[in-house]
PDB file of N, CA and C in Angstrom:
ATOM      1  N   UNK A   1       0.817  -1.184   0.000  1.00  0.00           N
ATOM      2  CA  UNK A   1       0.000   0.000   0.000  1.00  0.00           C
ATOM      3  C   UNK A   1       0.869   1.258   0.000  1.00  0.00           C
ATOM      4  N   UNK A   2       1.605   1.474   0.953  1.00  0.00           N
ATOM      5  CA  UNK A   2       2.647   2.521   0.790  1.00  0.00           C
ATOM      6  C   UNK A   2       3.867   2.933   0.137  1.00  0.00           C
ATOM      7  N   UNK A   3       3.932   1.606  -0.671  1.00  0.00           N
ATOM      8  CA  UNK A   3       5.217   1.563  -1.492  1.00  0.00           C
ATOM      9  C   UNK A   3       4.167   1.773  -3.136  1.00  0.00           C
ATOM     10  N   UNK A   4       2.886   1.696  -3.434  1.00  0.00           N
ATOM     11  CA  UNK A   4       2.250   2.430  -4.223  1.00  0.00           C
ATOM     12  C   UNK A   4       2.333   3.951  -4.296  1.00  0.00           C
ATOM     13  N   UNK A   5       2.313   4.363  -2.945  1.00  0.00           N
ATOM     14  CA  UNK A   5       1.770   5.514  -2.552  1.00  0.00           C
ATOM     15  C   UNK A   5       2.749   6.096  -2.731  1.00  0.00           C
ATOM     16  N   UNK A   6       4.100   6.078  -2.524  1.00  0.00           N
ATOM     17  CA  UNK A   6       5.594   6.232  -2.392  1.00  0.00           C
ATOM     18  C   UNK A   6       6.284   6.611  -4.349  1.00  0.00           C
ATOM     19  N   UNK A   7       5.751   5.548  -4.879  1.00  0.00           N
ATOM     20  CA  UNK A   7       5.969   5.195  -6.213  1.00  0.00           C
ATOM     21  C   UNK A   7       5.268   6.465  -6.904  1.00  0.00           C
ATOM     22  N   UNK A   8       4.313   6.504  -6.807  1.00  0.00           N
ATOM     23  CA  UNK A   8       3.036   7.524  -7.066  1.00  0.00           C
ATOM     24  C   UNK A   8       3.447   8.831  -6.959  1.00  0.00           C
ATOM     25  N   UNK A   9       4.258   9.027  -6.301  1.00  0.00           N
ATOM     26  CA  UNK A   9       5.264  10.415  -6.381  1.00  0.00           C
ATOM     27  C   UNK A   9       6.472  10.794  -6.225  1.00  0.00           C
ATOM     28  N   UNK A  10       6.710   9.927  -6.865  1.00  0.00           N
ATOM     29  CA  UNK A  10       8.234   9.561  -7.667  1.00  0.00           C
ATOM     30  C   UNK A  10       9.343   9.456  -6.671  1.00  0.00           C
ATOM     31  N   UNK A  11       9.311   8.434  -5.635  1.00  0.00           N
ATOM     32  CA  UNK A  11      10.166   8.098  -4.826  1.00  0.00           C
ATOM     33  C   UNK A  11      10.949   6.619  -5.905  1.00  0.00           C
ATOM     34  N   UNK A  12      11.933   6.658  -5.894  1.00  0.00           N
ATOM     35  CA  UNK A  12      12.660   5.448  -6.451  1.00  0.00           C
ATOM     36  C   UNK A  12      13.497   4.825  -5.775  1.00  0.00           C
ATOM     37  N   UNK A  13      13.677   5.590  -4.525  1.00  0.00           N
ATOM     38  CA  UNK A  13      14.586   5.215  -3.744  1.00  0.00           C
ATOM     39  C   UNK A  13      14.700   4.881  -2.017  1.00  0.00           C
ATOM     40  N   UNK A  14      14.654   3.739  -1.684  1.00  0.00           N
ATOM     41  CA  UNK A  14      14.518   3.757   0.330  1.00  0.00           C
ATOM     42  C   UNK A  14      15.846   3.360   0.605  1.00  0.00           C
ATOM     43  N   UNK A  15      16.211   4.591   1.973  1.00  0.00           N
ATOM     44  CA  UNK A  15      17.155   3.681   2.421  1.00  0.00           C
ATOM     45  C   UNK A  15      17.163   3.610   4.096  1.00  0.00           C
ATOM     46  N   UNK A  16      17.358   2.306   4.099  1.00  0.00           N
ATOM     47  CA  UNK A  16      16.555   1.732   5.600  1.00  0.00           C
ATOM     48  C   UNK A  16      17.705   0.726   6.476  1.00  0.00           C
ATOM     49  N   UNK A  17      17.919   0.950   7.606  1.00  0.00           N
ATOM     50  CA  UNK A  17      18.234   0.042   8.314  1.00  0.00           C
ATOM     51  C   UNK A  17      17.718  -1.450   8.590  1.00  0.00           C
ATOM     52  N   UNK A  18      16.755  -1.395   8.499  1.00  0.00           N
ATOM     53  CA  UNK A  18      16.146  -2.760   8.397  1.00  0.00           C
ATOM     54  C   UNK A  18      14.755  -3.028   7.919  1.00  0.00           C
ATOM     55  N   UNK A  19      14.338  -4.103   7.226  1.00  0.00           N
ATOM     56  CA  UNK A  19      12.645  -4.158   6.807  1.00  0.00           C
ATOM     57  C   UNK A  19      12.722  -5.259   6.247  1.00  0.00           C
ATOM     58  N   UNK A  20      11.534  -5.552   6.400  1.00  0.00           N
ATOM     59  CA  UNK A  20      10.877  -6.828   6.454  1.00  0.00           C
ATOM     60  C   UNK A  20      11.155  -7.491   4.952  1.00  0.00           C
ATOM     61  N   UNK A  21      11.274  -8.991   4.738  1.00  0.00           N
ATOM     62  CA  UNK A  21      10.893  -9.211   3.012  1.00  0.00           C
ATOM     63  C   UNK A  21      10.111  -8.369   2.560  1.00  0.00           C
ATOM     64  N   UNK A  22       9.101  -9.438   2.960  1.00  0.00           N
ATOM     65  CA  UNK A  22       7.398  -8.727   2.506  1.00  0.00           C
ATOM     66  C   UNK A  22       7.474  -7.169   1.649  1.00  0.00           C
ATOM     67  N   UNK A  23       7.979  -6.246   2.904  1.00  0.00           N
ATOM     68  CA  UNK A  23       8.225  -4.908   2.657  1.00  0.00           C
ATOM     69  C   UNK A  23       9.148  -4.675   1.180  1.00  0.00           C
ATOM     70  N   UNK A  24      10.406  -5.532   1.237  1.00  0.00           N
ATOM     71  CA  UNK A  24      10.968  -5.063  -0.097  1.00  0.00           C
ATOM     72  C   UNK A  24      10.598  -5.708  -1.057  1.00  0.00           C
ATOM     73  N   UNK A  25       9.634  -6.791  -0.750  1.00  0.00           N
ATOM     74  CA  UNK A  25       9.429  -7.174  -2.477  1.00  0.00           C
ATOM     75  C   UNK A  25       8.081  -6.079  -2.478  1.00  0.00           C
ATOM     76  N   UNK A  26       7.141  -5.503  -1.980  1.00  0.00           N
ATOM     77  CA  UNK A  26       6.474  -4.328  -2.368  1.00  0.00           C
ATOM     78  C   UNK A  26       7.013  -3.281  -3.287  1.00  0.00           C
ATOM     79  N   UNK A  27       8.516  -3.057  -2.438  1.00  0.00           N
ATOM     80  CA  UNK A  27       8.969  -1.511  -2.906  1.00  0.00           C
ATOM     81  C   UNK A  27       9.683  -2.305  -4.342  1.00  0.00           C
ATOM     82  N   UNK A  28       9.912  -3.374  -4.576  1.00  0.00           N
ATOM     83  CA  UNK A  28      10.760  -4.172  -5.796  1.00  0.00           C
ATOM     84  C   UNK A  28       9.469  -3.997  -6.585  1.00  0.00           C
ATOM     85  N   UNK A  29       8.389  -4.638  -6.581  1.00  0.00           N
ATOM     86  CA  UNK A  29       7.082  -4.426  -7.258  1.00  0.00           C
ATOM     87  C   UNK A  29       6.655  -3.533  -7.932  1.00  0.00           C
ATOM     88  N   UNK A  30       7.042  -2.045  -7.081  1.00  0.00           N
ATOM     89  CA  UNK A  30       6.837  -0.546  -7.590  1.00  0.00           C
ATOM     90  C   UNK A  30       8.168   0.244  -7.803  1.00  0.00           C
ATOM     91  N   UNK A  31       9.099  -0.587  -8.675  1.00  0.00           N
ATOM     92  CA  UNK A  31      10.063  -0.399  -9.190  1.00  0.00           C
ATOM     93  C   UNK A  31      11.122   0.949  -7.999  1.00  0.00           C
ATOM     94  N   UNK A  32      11.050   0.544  -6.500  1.00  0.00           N
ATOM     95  CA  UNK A  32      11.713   1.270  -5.811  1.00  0.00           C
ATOM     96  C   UNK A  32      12.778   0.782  -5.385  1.00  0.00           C
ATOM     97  N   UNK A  33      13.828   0.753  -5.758  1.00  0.00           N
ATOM     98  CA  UNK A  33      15.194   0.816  -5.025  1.00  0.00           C
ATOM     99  C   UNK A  33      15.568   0.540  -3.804  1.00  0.00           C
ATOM    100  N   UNK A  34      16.040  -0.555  -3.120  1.00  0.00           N
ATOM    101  CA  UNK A  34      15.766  -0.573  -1.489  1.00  0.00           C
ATOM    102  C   UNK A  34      16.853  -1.033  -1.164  1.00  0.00           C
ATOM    103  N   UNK A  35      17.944   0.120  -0.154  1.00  0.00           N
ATOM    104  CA  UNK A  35      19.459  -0.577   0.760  1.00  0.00           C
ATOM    105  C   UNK A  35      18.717  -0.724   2.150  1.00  0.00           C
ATOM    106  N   UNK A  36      19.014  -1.947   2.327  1.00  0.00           N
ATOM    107  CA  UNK A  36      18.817  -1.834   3.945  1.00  0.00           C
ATOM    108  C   UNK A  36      20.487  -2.731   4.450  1.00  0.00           C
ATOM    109  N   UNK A  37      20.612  -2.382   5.588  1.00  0.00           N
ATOM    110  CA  UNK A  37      21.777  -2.490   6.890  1.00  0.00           C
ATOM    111  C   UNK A  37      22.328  -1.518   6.645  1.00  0.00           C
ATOM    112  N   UNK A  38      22.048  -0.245   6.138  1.00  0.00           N
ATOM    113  CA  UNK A  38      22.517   1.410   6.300  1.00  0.00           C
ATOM    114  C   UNK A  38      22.572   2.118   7.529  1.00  0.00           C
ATOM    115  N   UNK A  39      23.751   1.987   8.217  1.00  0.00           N
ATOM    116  CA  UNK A  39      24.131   2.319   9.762  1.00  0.00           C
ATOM    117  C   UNK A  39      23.588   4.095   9.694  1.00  0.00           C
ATOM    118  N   UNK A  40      23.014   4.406  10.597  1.00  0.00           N
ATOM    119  CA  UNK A  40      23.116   5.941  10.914  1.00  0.00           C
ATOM    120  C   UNK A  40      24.101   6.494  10.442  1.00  0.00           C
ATOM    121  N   UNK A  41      23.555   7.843   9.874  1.00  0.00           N
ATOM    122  CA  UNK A  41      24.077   9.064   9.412  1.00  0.00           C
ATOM    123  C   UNK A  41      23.416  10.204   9.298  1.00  0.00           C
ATOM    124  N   UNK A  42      23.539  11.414   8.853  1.00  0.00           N
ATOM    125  CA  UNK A  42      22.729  12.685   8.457  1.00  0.00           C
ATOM    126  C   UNK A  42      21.714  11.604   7.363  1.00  0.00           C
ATOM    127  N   UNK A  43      20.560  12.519   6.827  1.00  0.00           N
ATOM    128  CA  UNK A  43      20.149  12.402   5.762  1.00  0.00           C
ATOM    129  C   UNK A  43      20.677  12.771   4.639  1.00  0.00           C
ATOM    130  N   UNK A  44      21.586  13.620   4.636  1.00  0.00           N
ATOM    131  CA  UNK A  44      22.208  14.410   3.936  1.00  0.00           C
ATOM    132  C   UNK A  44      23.098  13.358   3.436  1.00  0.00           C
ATOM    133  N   UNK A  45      24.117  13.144   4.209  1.00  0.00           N
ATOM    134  CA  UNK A  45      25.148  12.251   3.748  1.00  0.00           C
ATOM    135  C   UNK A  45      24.949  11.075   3.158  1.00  0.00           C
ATOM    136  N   UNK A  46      23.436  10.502   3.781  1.00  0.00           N
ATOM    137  CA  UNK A  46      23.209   8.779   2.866  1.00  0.00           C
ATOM    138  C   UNK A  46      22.948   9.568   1.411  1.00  0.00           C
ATOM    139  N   UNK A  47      22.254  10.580   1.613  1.00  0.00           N
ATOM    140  CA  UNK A  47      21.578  10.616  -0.250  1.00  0.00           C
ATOM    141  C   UNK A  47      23.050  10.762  -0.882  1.00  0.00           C
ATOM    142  N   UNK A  48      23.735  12.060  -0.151  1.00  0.00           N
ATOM    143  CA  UNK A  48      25.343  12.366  -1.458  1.00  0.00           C
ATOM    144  C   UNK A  48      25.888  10.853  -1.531  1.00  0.00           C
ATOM    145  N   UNK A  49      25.981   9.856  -0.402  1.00  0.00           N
ATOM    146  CA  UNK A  49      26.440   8.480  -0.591  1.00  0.00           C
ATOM    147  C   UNK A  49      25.904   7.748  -1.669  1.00  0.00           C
ATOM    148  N   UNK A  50      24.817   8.109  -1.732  1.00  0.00           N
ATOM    149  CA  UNK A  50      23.583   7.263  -2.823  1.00  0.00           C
ATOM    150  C   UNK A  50      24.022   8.010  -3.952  1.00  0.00           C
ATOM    151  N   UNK A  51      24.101   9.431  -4.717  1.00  0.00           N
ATOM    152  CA  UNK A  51      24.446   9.850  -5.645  1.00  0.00           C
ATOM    153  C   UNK A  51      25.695   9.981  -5.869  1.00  0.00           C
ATOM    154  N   UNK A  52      26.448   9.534  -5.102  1.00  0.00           N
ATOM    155  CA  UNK A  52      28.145   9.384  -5.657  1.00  0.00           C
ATOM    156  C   UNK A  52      28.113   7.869  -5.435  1.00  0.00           C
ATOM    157  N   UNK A  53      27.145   7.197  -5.764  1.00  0.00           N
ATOM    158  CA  UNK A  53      27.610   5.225  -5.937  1.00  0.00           C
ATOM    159  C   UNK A  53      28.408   4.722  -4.662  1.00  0.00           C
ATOM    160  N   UNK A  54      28.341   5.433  -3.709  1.00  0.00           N
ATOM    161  CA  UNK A  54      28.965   4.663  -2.517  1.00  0.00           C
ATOM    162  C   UNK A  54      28.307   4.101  -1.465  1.00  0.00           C
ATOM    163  N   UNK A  55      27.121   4.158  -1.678  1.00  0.00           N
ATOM    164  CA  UNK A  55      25.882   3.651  -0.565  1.00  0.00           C
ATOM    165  C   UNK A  55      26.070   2.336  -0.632  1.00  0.00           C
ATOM    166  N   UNK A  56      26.498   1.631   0.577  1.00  0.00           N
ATOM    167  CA  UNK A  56      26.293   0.021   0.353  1.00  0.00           C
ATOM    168  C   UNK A  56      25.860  -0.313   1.089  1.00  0.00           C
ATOM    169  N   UNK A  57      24.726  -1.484   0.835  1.00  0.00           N
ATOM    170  CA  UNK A  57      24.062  -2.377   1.632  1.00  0.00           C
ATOM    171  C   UNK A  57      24.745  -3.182   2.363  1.00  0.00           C
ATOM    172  N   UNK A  58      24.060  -3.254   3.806  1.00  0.00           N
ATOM    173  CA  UNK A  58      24.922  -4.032   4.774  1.00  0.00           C
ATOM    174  C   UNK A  58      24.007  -5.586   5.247  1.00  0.00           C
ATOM    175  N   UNK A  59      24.642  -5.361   6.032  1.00  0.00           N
ATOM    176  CA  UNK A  59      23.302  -6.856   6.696  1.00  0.00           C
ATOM    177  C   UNK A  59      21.736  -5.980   7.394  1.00  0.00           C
ATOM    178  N   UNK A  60      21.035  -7.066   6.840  1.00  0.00           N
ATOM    179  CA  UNK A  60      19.570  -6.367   6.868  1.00  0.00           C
ATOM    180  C   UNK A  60      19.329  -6.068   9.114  1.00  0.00           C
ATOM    181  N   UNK A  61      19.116  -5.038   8.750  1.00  0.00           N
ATOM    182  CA  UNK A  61      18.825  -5.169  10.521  1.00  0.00           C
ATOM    183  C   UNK A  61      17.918  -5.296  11.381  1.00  0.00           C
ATOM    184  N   UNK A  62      16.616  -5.725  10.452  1.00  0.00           N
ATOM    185  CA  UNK A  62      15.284  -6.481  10.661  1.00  0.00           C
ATOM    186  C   UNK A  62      15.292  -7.550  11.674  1.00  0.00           C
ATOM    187  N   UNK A  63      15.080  -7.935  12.436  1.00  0.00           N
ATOM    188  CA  UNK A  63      15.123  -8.826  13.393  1.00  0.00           C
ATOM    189  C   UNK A  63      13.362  -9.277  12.940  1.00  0.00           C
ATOM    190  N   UNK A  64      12.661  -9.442  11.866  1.00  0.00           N
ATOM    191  CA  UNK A  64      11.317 -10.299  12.245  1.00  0.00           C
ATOM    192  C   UNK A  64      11.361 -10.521  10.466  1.00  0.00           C
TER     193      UNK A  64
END
């Protein structure tokens, strides 16, 4: 539902410390982009990380 809603106004991109399958095959569904095990930072710094290709996915930190 929210990864429609997300899609719907031109989000292409999540970046998350942890989330569920379920959750990323949604945002995979609505062609959204999803790093998760992304340790804390500014917001600032994950996106310039994300637009200079250095954002890397870590281990998912979802515990369910």
């Amino acid at each position: 539902m929210y990864s429609k809603f997300l899609a719907d106004r031109g989000v292409h991109v999540i970046i998350a410390g942890g989330m569920g399958q379920k959750a990323q095959e949604l945002f995979a569904m609505n062609n959204i982009e999803v790093f998760v095990g992304i340790t804390a930072d500014s917001p600032q710094k994950l996106v310039q990380y994300y637009l200079d290709e250095q954002l890397e996915a870590g281990d998912n930190l979802c515990d369910h």
